[in-house]
Protein backbone atom coordinates (compact mmCIF):
# COMPACT_ATOMS: atom_id res chain seq x y z
CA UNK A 1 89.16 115.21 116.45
CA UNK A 2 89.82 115.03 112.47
CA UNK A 3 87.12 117.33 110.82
CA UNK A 4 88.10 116.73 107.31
CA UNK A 5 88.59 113.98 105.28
CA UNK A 6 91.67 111.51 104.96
CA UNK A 7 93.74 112.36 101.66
CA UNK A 8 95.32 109.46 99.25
CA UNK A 9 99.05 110.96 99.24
CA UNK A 10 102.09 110.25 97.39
CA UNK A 11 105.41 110.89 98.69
CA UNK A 12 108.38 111.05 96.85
CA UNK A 13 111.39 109.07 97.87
CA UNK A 14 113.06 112.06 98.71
CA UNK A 15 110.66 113.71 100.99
CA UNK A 16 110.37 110.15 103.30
CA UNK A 17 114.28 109.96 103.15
CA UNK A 18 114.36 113.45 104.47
CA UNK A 19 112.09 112.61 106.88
CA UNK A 20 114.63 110.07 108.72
CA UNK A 21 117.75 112.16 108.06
CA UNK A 22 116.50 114.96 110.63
CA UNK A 23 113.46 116.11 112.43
CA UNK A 24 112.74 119.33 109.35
CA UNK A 25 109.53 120.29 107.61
CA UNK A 26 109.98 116.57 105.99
CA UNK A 27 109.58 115.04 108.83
CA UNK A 28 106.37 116.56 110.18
CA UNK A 29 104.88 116.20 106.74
CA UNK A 30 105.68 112.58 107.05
CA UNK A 31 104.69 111.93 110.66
CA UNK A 32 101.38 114.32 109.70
CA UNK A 33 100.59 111.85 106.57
CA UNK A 34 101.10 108.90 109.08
CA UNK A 35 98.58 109.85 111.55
CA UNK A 36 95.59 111.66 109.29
CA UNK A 37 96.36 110.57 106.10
CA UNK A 38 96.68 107.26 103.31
CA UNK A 39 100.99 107.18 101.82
CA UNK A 40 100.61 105.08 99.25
CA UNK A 41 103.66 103.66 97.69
CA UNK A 42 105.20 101.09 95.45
CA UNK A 43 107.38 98.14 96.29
CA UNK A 44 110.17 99.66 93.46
CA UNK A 45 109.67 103.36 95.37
CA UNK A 46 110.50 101.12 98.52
CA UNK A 47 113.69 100.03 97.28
CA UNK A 48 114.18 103.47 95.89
CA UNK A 49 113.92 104.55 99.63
CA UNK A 50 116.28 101.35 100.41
CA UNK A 51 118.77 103.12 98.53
CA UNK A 52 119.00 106.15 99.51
CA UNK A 53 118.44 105.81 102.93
CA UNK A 54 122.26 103.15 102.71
CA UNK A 55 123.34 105.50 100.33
CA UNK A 56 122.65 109.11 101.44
CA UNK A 57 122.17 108.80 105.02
CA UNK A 58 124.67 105.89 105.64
CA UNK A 59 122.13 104.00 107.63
CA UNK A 60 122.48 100.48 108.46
CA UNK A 61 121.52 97.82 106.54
CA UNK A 62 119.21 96.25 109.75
CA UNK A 63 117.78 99.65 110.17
CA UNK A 64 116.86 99.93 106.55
CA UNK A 65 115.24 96.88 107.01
CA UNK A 66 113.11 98.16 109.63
CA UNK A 67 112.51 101.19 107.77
CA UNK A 68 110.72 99.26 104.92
CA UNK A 69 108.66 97.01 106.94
CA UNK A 70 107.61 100.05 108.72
CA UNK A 71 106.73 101.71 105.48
CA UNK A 72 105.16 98.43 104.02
CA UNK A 73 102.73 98.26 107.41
CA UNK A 74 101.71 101.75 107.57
CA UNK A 75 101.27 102.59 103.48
CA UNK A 76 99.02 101.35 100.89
CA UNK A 77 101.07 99.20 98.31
CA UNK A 78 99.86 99.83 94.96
CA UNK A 79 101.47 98.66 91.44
CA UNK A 80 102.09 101.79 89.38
CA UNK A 81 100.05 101.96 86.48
CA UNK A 82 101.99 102.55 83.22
CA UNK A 83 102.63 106.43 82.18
CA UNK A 84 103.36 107.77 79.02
CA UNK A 85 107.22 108.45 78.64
CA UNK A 86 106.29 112.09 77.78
CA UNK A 87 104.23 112.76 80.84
CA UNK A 88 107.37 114.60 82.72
CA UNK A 89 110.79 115.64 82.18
CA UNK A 90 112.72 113.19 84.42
CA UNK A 91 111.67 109.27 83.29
CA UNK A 92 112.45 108.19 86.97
CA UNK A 93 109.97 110.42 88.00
CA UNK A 94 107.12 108.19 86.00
CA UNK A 95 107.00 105.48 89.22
CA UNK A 96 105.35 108.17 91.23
CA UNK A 97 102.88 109.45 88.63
CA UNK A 98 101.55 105.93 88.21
CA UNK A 99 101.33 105.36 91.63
CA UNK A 100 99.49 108.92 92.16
CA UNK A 101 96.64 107.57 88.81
CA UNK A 102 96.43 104.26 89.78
CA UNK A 103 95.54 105.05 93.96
CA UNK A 104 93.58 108.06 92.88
CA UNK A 105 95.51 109.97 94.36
CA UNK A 106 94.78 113.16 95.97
CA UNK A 107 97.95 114.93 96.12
CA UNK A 108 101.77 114.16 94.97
CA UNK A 109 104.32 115.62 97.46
CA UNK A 110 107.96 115.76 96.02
CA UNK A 111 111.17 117.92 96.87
CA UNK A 112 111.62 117.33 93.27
CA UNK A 113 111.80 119.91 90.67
CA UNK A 114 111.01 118.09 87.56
CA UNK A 115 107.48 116.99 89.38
CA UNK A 116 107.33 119.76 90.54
CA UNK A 117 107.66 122.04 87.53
CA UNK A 118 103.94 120.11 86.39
CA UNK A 119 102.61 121.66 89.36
CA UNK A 120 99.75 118.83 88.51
CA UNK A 121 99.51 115.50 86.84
CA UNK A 122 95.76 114.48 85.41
CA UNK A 123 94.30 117.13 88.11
CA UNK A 124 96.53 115.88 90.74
CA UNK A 125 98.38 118.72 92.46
CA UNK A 126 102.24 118.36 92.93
CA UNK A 127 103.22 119.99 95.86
CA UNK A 128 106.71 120.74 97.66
CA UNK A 129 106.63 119.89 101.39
CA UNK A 130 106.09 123.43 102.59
CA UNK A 131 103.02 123.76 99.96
CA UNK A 132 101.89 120.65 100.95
CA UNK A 133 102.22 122.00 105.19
CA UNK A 134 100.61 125.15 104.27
CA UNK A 135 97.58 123.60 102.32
CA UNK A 136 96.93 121.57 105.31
CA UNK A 137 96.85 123.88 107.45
CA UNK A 138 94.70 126.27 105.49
CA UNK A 139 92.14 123.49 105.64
CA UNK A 140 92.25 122.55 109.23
CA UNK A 141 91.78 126.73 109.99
CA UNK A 142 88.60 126.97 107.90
CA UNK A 143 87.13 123.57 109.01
CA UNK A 144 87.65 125.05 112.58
CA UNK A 145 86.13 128.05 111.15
CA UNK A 146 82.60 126.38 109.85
CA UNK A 147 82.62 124.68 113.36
CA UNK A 148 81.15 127.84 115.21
């Protein structure tokens, strides 16, 4: 049983391509945001993932295929909303932030150290994967906790 409430999370391109290039932390971040969660995403962070997924993990072309429509059945698609060029270091990381504003986002997880140097982005938190793990399960131990 779920005792606390669905979060609106963005994952970086680089945490979901982790997630298929072995069974890590990524992975069970990914697979946890799957089952209690929202991913929201953008059709260009799809073909970012695309990309890397031929690119870095040398995975067919059919497979990548599969891989998106996956993604694109289990995520919220949103359009990013447009962020000022000085809101973070890295321009390519602007995509993500205006996916996180325009969703409402509840949390930005990257493996990313330009996001994550902001450590938050208009009171959205930008966590690494383990932060991310270790958030979670600091709120699943005291909603267990307020159960007895």
């Amino acid at each position: 049983m779920q005792v606390f409430n669905a979060f609106y999370i963005v994952l970086d391109s680089n945490v979901i391509i982790a997630s298929f290039a072995s069974r890590g932390l990524c992975y069970d971040v990914f697979e946890l945001c799957l089952s209690e969660h929202q991913i929201v995403i953008s059709k260009a962070l799809l073909r970012e993932i695309a990309r890397g997924l031929r690119k870095k993990i040398k995975l067919p072309k059919s497979l990548v295929k599969r891989i998106q429509d996956f993604l694109t059945s289990e995520s919220e698609i949103a359009m990013a909303a447009k962020v000022p060029s000085d809101s973070c270091r890295d321009p390519g990381d602007l995509e993500i932030l205006g996916i996180a504003l325009v969703s409402r986002a509840d949390v930005i997880v990257s493996g990313d150290e330009d996001l994550l140097a902001l450590k938050e982005f208009r009171s959205i938190p930008v966590l690494s994967p383990r932060e991310f793990w270790h958030f979670i399960q600091r709120r699943v131990r005291r909603s267990k906790g307020c159960q007895k």
